[in-house]
Each structure stands twice: as structure tokens, then as C-alpha cells.
C-alpha atoms as a PDB file:
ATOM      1  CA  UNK A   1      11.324  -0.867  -9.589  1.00  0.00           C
ATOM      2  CA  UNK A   2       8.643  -3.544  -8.598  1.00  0.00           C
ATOM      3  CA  UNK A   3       5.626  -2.614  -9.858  1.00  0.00           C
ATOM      4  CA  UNK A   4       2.070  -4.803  -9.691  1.00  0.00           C
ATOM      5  CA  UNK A   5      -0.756  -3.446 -11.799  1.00  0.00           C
ATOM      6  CA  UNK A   6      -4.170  -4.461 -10.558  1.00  0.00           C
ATOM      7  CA  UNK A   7      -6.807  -3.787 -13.015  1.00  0.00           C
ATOM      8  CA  UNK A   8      -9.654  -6.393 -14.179  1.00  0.00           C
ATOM      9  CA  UNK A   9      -9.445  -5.136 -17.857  1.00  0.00           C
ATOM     10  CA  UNK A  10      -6.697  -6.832 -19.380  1.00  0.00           C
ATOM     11  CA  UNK A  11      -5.967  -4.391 -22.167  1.00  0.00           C
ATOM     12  CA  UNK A  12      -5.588  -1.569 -19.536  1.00  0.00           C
ATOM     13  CA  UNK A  13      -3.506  -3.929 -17.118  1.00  0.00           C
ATOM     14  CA  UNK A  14      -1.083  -5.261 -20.009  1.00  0.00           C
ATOM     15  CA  UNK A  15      -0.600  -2.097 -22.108  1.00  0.00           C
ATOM     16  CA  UNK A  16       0.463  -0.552 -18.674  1.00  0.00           C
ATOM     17  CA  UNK A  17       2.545  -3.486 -18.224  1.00  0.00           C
ATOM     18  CA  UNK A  18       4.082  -2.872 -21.661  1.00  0.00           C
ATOM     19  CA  UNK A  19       5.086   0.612 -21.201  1.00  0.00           C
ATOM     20  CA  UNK A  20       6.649  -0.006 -17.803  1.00  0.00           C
ATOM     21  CA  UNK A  21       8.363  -3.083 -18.719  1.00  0.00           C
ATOM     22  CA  UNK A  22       9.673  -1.230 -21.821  1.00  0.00           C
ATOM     23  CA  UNK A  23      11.298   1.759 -19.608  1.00  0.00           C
ATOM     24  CA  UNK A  24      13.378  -0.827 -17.382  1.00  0.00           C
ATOM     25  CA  UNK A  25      11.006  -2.278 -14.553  1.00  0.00           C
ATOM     26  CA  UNK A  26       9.830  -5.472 -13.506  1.00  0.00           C
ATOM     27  CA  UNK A  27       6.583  -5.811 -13.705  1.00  0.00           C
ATOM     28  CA  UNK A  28       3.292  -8.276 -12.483  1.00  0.00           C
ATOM     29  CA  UNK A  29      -0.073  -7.907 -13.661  1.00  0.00           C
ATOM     30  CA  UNK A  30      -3.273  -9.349 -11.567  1.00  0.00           C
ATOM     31  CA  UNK A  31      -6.769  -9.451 -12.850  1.00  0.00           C
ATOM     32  CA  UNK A  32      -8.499  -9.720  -9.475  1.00  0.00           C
ATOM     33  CA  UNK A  33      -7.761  -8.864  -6.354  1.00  0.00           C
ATOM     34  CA  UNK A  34      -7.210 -12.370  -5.379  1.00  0.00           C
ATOM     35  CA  UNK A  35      -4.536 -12.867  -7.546  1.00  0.00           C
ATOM     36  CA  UNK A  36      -2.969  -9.175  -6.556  1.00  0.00           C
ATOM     37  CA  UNK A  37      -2.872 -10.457  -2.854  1.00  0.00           C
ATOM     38  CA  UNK A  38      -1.343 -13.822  -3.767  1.00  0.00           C
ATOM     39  CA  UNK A  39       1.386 -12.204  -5.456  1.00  0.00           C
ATOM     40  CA  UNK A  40       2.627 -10.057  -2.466  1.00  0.00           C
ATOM     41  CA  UNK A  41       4.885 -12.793  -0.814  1.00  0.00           C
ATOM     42  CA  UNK A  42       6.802 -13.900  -4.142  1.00  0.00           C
ATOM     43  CA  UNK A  43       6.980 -10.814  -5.717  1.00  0.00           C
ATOM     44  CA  UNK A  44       6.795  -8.156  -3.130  1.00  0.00           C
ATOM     45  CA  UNK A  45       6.451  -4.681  -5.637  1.00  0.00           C
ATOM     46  CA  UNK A  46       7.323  -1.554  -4.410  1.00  0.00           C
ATOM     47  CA  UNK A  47       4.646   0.122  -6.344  1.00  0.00           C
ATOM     48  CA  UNK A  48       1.249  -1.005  -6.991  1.00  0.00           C
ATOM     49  CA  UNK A  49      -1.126   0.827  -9.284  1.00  0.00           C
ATOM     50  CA  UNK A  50      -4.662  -0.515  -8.820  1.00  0.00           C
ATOM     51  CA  UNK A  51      -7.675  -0.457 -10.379  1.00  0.00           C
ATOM     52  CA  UNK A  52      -9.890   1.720  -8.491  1.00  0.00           C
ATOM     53  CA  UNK A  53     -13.459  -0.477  -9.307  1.00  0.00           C
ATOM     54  CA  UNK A  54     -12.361  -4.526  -9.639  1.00  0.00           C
ATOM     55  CA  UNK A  55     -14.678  -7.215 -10.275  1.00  0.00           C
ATOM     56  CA  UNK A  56     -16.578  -8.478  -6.707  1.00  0.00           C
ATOM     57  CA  UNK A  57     -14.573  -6.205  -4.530  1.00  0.00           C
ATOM     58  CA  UNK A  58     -13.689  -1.794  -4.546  1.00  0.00           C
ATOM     59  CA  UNK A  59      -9.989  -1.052  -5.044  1.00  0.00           C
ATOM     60  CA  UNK A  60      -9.983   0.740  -2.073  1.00  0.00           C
ATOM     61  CA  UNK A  61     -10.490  -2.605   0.347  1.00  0.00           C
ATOM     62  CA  UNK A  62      -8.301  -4.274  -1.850  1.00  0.00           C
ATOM     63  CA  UNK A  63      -5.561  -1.800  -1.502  1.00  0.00           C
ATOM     64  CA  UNK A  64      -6.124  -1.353   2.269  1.00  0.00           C
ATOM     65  CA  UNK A  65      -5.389  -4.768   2.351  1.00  0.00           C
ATOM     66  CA  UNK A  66      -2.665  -4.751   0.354  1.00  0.00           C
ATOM     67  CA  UNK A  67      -1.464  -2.105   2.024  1.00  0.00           C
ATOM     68  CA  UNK A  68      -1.444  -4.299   5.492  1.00  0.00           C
ATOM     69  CA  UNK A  69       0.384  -6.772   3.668  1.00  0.00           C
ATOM     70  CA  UNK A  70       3.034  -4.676   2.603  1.00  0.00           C
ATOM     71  CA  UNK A  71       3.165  -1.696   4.290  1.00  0.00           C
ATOM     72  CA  UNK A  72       6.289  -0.065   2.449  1.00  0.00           C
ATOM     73  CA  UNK A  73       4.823  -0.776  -1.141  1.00  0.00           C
ATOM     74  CA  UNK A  74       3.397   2.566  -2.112  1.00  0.00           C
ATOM     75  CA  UNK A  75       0.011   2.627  -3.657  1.00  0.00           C
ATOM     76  CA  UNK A  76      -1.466   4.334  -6.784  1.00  0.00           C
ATOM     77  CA  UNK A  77      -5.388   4.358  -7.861  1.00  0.00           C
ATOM     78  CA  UNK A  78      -6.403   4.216 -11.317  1.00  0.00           C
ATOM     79  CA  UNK A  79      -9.584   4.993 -12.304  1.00  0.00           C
ATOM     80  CA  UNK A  80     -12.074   6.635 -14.664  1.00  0.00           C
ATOM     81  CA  UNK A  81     -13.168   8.604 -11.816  1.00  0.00           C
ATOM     82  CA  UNK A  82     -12.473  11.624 -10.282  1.00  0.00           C
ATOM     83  CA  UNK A  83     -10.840  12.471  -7.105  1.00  0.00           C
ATOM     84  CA  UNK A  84     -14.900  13.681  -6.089  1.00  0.00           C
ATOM     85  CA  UNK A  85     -15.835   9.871  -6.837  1.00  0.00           C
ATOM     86  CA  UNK A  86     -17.284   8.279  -3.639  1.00  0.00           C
ATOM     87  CA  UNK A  87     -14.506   5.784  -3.469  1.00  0.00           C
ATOM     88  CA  UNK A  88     -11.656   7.802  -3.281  1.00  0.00           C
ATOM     89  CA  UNK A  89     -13.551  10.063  -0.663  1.00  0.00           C
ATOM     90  CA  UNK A  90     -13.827   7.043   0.908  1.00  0.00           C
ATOM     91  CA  UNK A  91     -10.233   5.697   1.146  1.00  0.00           C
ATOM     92  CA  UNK A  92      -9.365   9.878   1.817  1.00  0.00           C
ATOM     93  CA  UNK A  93     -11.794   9.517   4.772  1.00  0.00           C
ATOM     94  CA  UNK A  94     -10.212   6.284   6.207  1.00  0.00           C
ATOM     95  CA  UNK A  95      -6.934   8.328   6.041  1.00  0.00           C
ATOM     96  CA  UNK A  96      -5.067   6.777   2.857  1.00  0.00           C
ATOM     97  CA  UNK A  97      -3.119   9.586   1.143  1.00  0.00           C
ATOM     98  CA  UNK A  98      -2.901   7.046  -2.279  1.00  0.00           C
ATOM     99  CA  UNK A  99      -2.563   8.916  -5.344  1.00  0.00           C
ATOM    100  CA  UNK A 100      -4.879   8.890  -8.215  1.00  0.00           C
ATOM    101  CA  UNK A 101      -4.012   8.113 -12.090  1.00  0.00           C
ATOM    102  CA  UNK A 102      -7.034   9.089 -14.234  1.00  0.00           C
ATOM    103  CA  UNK A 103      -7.550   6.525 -17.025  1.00  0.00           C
ATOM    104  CA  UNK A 104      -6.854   7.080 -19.661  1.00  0.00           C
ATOM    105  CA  UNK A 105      -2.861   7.652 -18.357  1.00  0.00           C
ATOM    106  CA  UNK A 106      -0.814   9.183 -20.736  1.00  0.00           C
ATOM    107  CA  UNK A 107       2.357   7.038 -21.100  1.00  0.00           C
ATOM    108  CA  UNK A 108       4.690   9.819 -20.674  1.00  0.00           C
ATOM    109  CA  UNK A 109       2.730  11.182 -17.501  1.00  0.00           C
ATOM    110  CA  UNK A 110       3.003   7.833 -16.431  1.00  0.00           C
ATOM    111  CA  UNK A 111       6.650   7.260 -16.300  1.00  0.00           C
ATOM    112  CA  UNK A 112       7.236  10.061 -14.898  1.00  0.00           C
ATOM    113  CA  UNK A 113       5.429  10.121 -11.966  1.00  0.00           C
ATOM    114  CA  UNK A 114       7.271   6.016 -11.841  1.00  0.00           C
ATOM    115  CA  UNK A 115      10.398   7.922 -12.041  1.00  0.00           C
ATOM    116  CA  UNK A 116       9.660  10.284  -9.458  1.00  0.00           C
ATOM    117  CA  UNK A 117       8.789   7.783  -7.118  1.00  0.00           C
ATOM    118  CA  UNK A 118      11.444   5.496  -7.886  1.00  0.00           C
ATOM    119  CA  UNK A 119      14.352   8.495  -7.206  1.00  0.00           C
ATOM    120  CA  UNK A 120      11.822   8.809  -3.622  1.00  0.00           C
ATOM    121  CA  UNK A 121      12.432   5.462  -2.810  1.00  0.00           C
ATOM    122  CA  UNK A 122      16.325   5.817  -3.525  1.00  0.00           C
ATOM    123  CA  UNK A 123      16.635   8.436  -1.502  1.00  0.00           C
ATOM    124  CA  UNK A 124      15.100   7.255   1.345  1.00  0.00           C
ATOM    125  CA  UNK A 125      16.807   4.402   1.139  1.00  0.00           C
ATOM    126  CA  UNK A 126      13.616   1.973   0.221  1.00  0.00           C
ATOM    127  CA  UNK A 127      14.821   0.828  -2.895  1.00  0.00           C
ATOM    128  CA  UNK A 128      15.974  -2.334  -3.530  1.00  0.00           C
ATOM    129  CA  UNK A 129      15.641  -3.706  -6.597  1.00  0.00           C
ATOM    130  CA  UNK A 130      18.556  -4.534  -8.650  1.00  0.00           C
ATOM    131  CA  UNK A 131      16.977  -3.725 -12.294  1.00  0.00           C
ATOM    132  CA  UNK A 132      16.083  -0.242 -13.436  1.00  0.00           C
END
């Protein structure tokens, strides 16, 4: 599966990036929503998991945008924060149904919930990378 990981703390972003690389997908990591949104075109992920609080600019206008982009790549917050965080209320209140990953993930929480969603997108016929 495509997966870009939006997160402007690099150690977060590429330890992610490790463990999902490691179990079979192909990954892109962006340190600012800038160069998350440049990335769509050439890369196009299936997945994104982004960083609920980025530098200049909240995840959840990021993602919205992201998600206007590319609306078949399916969306995951990461955050400290709760699901009772104003932001997430926020994005619940502008109707996104996103998903939250508390940080710290647990790497085998983590692929699992990539697996999940990568036998969804199977199954509904989304997916359509040639890796994994």
C-alpha cells in the first residue's frame, strides 16, 4: 500500500516510515504540509497518516485539503491528543469520519490497523498497488 506520513517531527515521521517500509509498503514522508500536498500528484498514497498539529498550519486543514486532492486516499490523524481535543471535534464537526492514532503508536497496533485497511481497499476493489 501507498502510504504518506505527514508529521513535522522527523523521528516520529521516519521511525513510522521504518516500520511500514519494513512490513512491505511503499512509503513517503513530508515534514510540512507543503511538501505533503506536493507529493499527491507523483506519488498518489492510498493512506495518509498525518500529524494532527504541523508547523504554520492544523492537520485538520491540511488533511481536508488533501482530502480534495485525493478523494479516495483514506486519512488517519496522529496525535498526542485525544479524540476530546478541539481539533478533532473540529474536523468531526465539519463531517470527516478520519481515524485517530494516539502517539505514541504501538508498532504492532499500527500494522494492523495498515493491514486492515489494506484487505478494505482490496475488497472494494481500491487497491492498486503492485507491492505488498
Amino acid at each position: 500500500m501507498r502510504i504518506l506520513i505527514v508529521d513535522d517531527e522527523r523521528n516520529v515521521t521516519d521511525t513510522l516510515a521504518l516500520i511500514l517500509k519494513h512490513a512491505g509498503h511503499d512509503v513517503r514522508c513530508a515534514y510540512s504540509s507543503a511538501a505533503a500536498l506536493a507529493l499527491l500528484d507523483s506519488f498518489a498514497p492510498e493512506c495518509a497518516i498525518c500529524d494532527l498539529i504541523l508547523a504554520g498550519v492544523n492537520g485538520v486543514d491540511m488533511c481536508a485539503s488533501l482530502a480534495a486532492a485525493r478523494p479516495d486516499c483514506r486519512i488517519i490523524l496522529s496525535s498526542a491528543q485525544s479524540e476530546a481535543s478541539p481539533l478533532v471535534q473540529d474536523a468531526r464537526a465539519r463531517g470527516f469520519t478520519w481515524e485517530l492514532l494516539v502517539k505514541p503508536q504501538d508498532p504492532a497496533e499500527l500494522l494492523k490497523k495498515m493491514a486492515s485497511l489494506e484487505s478494505a481497499l482490496r475488497s472494494s476493489g481500491a487497491y492498486v498497488c503492485c507491492g505488498a
